[in-house]
PDB file of N, CA and C in Angstrom:
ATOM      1  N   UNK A   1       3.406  11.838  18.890  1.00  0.00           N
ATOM      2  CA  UNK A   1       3.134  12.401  17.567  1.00  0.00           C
ATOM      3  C   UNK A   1       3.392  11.330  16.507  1.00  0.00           C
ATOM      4  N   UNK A   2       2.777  11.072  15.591  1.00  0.00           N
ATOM      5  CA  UNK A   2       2.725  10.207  14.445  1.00  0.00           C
ATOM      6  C   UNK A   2       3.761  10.795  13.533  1.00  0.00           C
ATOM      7  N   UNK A   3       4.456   9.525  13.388  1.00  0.00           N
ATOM      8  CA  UNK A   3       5.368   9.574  11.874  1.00  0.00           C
ATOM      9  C   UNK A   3       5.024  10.348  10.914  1.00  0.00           C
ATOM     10  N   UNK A   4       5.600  11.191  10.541  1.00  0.00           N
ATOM     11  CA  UNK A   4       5.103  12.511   8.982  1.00  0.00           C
ATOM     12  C   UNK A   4       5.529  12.030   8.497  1.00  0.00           C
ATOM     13  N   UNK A   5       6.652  11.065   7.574  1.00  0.00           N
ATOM     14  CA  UNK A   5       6.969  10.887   6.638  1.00  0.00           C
ATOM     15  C   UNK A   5       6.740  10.693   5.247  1.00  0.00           C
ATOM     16  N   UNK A   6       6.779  10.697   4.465  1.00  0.00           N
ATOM     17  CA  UNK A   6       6.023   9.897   3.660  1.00  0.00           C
ATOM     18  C   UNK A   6       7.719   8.817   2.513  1.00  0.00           C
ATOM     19  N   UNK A   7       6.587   8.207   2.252  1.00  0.00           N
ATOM     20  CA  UNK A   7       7.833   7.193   1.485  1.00  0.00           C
ATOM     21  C   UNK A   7       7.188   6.784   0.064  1.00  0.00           C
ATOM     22  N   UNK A   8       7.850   5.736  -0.842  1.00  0.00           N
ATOM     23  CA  UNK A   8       7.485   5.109  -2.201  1.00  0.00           C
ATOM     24  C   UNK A   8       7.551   3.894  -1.688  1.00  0.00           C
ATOM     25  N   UNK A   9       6.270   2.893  -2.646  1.00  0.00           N
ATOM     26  CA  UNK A   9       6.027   2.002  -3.095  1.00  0.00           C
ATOM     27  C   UNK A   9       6.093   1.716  -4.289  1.00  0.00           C
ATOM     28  N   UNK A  10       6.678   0.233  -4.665  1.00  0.00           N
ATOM     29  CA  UNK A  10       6.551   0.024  -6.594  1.00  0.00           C
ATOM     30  C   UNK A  10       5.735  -1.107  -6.053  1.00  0.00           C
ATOM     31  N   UNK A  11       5.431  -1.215  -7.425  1.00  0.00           N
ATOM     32  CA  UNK A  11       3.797  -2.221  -7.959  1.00  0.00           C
ATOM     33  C   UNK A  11       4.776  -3.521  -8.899  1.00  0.00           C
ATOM     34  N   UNK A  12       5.144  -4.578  -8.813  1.00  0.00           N
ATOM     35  CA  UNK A  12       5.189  -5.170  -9.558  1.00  0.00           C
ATOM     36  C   UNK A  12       4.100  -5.634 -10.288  1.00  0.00           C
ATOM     37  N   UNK A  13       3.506  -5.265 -11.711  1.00  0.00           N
ATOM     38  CA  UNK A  13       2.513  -5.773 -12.741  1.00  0.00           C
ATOM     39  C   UNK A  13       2.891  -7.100 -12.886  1.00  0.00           C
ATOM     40  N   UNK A  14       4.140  -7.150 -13.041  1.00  0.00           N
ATOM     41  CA  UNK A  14       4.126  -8.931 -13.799  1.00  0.00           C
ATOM     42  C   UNK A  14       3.537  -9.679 -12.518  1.00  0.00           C
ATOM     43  N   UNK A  15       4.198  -9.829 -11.405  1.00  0.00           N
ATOM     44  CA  UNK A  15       4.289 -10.774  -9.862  1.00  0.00           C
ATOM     45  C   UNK A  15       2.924  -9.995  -9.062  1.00  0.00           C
ATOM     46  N   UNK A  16       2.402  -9.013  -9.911  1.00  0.00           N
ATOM     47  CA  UNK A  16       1.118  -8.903  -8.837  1.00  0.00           C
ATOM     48  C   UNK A  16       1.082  -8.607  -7.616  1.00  0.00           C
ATOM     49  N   UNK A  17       2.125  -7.620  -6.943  1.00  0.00           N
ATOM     50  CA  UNK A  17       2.514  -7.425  -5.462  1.00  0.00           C
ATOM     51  C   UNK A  17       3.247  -5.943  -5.351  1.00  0.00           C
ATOM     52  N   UNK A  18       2.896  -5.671  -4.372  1.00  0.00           N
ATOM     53  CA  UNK A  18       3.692  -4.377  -3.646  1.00  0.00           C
ATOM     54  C   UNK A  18       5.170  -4.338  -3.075  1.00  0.00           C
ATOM     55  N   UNK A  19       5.608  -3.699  -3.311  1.00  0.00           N
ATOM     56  CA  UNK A  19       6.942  -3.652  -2.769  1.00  0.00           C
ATOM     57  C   UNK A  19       7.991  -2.713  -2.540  1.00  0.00           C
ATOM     58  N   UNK A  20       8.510  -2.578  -1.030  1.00  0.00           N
ATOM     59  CA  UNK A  20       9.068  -1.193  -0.526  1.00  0.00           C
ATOM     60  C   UNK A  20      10.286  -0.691  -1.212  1.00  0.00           C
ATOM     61  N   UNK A  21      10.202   0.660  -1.716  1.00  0.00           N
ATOM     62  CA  UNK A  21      11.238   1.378  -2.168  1.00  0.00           C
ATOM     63  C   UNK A  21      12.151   2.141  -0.933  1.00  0.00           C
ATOM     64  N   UNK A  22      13.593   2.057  -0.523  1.00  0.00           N
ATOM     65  CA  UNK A  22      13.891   2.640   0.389  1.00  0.00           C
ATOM     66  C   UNK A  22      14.181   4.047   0.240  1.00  0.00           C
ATOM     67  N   UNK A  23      13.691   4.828   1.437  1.00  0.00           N
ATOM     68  CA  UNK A  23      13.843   6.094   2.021  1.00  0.00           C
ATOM     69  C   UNK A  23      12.462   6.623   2.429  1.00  0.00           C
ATOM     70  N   UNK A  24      13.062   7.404   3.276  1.00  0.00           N
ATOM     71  CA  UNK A  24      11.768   8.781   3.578  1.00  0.00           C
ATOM     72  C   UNK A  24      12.460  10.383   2.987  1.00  0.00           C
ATOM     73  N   UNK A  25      10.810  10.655   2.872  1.00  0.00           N
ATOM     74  CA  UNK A  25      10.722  12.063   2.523  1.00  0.00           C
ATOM     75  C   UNK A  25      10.192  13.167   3.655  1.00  0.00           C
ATOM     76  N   UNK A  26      10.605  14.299   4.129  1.00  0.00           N
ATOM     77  CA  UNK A  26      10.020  14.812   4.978  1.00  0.00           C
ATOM     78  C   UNK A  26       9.143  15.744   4.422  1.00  0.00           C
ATOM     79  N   UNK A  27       8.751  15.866   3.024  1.00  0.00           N
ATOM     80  CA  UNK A  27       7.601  16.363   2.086  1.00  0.00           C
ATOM     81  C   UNK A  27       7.115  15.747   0.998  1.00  0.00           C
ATOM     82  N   UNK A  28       5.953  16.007   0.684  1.00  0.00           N
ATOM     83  CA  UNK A  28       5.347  15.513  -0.414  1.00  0.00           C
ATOM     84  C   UNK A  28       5.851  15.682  -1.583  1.00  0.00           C
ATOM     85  N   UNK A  29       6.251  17.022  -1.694  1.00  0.00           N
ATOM     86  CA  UNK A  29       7.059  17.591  -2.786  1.00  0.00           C
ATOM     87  C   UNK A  29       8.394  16.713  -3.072  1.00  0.00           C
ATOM     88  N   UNK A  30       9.376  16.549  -1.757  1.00  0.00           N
ATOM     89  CA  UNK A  30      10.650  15.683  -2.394  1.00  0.00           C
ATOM     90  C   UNK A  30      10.329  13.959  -2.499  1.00  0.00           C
ATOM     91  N   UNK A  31       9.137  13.813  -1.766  1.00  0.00           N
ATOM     92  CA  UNK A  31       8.709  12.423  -2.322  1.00  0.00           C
ATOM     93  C   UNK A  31       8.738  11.903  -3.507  1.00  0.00           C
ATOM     94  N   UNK A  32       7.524  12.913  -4.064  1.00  0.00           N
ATOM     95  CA  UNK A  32       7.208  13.120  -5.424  1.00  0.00           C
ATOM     96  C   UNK A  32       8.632  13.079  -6.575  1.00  0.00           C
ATOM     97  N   UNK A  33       9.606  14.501  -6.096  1.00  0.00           N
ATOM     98  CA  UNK A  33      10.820  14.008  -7.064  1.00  0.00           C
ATOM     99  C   UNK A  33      11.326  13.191  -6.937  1.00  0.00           C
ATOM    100  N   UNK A  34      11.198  12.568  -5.601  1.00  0.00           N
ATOM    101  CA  UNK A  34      12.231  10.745  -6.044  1.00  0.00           C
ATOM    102  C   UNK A  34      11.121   9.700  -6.293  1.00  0.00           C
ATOM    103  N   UNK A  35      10.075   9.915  -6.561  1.00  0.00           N
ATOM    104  CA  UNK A  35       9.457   8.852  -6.880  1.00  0.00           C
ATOM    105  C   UNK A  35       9.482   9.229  -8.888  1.00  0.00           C
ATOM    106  N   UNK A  36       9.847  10.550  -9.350  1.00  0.00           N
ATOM    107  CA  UNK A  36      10.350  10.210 -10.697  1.00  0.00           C
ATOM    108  C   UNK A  36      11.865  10.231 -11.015  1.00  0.00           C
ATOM    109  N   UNK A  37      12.255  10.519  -9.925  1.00  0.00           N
ATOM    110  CA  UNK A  37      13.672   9.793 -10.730  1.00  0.00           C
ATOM    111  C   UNK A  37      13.580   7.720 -10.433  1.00  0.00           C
ATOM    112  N   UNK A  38      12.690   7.777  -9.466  1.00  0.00           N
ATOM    113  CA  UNK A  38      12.895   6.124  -9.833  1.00  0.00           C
ATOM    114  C   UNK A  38      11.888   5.609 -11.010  1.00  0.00           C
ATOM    115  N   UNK A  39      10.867   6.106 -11.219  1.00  0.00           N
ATOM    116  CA  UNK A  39       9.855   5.818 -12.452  1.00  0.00           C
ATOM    117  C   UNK A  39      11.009   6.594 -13.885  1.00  0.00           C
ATOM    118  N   UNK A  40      12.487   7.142 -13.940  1.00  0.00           N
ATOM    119  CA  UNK A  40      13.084   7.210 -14.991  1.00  0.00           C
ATOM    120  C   UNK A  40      14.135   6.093 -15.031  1.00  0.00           C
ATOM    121  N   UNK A  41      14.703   5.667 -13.505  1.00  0.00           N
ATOM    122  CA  UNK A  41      15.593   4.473 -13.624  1.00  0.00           C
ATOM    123  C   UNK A  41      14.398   3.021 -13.984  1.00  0.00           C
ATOM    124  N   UNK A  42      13.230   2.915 -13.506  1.00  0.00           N
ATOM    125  CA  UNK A  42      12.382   1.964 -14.275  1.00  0.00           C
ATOM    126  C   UNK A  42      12.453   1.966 -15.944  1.00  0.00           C
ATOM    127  N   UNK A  43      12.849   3.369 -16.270  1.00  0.00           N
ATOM    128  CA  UNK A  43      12.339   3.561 -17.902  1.00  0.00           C
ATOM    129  C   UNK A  43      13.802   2.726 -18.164  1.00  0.00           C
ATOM    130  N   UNK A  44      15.041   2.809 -18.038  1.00  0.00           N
ATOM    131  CA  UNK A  44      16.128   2.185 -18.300  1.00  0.00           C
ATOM    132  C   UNK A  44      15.993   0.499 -18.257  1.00  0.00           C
ATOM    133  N   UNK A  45      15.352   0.267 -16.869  1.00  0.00           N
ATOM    134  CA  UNK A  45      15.717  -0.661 -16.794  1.00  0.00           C
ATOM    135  C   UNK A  45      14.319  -1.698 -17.457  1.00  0.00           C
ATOM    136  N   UNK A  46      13.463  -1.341 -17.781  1.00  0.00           N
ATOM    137  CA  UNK A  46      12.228  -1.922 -18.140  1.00  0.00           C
ATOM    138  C   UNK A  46      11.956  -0.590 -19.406  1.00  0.00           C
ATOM    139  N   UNK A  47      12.554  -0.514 -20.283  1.00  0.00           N
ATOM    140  CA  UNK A  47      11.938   0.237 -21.557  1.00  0.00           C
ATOM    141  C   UNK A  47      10.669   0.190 -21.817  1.00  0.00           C
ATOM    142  N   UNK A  48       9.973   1.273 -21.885  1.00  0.00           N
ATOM    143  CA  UNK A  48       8.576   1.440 -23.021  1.00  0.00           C
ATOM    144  C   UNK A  48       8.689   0.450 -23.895  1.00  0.00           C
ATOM    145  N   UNK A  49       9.237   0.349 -24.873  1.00  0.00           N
ATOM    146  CA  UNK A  49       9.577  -0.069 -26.390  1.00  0.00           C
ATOM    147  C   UNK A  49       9.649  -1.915 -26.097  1.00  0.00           C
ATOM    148  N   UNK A  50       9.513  -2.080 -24.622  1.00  0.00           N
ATOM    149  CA  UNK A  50       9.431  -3.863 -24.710  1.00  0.00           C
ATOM    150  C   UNK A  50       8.893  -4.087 -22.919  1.00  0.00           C
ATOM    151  N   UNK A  51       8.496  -3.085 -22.669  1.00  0.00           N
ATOM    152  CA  UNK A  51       7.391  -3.468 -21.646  1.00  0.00           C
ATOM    153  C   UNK A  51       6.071  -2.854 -21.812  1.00  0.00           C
ATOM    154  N   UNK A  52       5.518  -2.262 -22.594  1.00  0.00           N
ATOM    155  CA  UNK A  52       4.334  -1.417 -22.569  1.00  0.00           C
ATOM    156  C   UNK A  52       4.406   0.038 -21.436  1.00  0.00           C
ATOM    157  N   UNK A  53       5.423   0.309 -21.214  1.00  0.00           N
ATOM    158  CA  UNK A  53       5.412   1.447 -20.319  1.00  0.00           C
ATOM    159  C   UNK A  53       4.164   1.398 -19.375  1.00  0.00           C
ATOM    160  N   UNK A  54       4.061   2.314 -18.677  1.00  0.00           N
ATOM    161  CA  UNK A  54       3.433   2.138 -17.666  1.00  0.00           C
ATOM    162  C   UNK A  54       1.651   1.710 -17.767  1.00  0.00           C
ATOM    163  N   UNK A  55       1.570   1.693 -19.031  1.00  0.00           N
ATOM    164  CA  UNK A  55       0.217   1.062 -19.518  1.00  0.00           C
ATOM    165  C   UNK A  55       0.341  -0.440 -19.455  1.00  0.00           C
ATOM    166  N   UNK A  56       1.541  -0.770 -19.823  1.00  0.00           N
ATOM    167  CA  UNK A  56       2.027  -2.477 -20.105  1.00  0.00           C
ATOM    168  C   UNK A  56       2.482  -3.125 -18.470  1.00  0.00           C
ATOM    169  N   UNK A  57       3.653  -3.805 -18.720  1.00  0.00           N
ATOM    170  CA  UNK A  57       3.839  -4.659 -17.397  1.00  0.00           C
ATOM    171  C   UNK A  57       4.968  -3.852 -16.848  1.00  0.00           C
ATOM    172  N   UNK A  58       5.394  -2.483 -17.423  1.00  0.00           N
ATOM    173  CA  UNK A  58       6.246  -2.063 -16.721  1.00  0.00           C
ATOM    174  C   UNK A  58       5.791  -1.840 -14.663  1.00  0.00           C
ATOM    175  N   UNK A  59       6.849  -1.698 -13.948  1.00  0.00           N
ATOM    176  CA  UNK A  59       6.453  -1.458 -13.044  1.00  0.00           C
ATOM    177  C   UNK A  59       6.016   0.017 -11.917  1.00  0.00           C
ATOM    178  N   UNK A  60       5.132   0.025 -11.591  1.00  0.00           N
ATOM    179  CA  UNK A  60       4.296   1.448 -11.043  1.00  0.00           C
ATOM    180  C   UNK A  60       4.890   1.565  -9.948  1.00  0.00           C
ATOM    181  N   UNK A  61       5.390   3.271  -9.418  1.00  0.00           N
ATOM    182  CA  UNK A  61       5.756   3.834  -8.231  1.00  0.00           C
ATOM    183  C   UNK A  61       4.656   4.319  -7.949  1.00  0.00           C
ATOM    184  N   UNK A  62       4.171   4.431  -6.519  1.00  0.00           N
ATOM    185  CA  UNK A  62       3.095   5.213  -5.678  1.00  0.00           C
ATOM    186  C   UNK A  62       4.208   6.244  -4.480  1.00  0.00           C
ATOM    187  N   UNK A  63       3.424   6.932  -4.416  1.00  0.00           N
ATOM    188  CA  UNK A  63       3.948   8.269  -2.843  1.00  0.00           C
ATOM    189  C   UNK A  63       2.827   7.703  -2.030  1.00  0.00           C
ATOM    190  N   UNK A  64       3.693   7.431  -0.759  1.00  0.00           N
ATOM    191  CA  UNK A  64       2.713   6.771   0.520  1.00  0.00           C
ATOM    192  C   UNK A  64       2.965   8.004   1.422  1.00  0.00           C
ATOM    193  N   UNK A  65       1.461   8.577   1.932  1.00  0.00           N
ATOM    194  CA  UNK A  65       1.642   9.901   3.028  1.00  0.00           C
ATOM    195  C   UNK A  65       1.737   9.332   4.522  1.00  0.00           C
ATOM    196  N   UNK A  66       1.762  10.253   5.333  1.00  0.00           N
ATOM    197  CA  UNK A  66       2.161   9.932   6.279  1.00  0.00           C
ATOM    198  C   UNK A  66       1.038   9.359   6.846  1.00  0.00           C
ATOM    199  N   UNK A  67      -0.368   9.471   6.281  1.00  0.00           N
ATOM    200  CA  UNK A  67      -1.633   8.732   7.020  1.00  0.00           C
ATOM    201  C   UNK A  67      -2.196   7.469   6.222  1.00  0.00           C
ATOM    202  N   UNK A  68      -0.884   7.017   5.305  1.00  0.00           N
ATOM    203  CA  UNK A  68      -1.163   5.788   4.353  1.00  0.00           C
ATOM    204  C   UNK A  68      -1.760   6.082   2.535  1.00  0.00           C
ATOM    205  N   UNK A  69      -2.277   7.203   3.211  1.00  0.00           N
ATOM    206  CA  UNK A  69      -2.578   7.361   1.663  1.00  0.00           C
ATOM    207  C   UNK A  69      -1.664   7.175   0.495  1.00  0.00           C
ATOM    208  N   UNK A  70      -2.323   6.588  -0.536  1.00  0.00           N
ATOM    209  CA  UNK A  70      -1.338   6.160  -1.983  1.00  0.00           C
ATOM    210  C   UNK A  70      -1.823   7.143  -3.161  1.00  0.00           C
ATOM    211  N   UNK A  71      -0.490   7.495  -3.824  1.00  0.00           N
ATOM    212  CA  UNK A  71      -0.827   8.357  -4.756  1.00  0.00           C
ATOM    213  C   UNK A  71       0.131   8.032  -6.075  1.00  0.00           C
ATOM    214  N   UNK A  72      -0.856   7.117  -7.215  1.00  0.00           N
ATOM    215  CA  UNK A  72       0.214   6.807  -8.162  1.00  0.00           C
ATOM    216  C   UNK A  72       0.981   8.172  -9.167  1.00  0.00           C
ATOM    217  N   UNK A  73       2.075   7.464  -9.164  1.00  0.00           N
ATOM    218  CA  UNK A  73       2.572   8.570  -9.792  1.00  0.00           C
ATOM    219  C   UNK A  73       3.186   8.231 -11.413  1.00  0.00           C
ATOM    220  N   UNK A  74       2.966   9.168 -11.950  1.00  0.00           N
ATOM    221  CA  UNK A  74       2.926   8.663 -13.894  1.00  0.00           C
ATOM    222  C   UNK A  74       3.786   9.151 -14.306  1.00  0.00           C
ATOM    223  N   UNK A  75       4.774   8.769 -15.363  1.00  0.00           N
ATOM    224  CA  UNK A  75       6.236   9.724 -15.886  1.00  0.00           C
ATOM    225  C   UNK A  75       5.513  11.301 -16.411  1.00  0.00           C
ATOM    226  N   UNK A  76       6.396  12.232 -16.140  1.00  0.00           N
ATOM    227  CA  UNK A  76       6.481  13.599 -16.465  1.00  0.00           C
ATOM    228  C   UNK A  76       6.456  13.137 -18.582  1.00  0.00           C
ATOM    229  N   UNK A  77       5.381  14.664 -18.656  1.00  0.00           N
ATOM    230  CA  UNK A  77       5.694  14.474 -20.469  1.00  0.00           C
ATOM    231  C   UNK A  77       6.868  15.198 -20.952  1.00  0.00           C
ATOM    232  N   UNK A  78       7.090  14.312 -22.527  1.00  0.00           N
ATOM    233  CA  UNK A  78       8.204  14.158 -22.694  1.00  0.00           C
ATOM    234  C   UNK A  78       8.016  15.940 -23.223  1.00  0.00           C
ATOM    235  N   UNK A  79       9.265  16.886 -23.439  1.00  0.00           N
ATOM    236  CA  UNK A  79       8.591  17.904 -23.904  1.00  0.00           C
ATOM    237  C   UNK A  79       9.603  17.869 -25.611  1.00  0.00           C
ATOM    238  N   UNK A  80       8.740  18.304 -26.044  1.00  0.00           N
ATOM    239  CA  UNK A  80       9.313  18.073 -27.238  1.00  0.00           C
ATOM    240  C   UNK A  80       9.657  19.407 -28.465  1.00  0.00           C
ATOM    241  N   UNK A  81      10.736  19.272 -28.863  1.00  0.00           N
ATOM    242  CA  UNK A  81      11.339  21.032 -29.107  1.00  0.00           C
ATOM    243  C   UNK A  81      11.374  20.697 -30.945  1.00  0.00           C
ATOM    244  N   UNK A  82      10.453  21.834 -30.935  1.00  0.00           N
ATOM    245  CA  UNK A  82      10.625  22.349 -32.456  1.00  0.00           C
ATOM    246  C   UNK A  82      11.692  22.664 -33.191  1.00  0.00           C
ATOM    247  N   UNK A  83      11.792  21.908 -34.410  1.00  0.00           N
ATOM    248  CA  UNK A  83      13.064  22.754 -34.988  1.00  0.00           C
ATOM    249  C   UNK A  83      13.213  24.269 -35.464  1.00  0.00           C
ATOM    250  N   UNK A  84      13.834  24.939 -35.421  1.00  0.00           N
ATOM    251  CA  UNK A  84      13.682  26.511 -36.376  1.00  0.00           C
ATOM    252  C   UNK A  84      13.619  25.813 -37.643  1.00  0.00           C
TER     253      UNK A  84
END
């Protein structure tokens, strides 16, 4: 039986290359949430405000399925609360 797992990849923009994020997921679903908590530790460590966020040279997480498929994944919107 073939590996189900699925795992993350980041994209370095600046260096132009792929590169493995460690762990597996045994769903798409908890993939997915750790592939944004690491696209929020990217936001720390590579700010919007002096990398272009994920439009700029910040760097891109993908969810890799268990048959290779890549699925980029984009920060959650920000939600933003009205004052009374």
């Amino acid at each position: 039986m073939a590996d189900q797992k699925w795992r993350l990849e980041g994209w370095d923009t600046f260096g132009w290359h792929a590169y493995p994020i460690p762990g597996e997921y045994a769903s798409e679903a908890l993939a997915f949430a750790a592939a944004h908590q690491e696209l929020e530790e990217l936001e720390r460590q590579q700010p919007t405000a002096s990398s272009g966020g994920q439009a700029g040279i910040q760097d891109r997480v993908y969810v890799v399925g268990p048959g290779g498929q890549r699925y980029r994944v984009v920060p959650r919107p920000k939600v933003r609360r009205r004052r009374p």
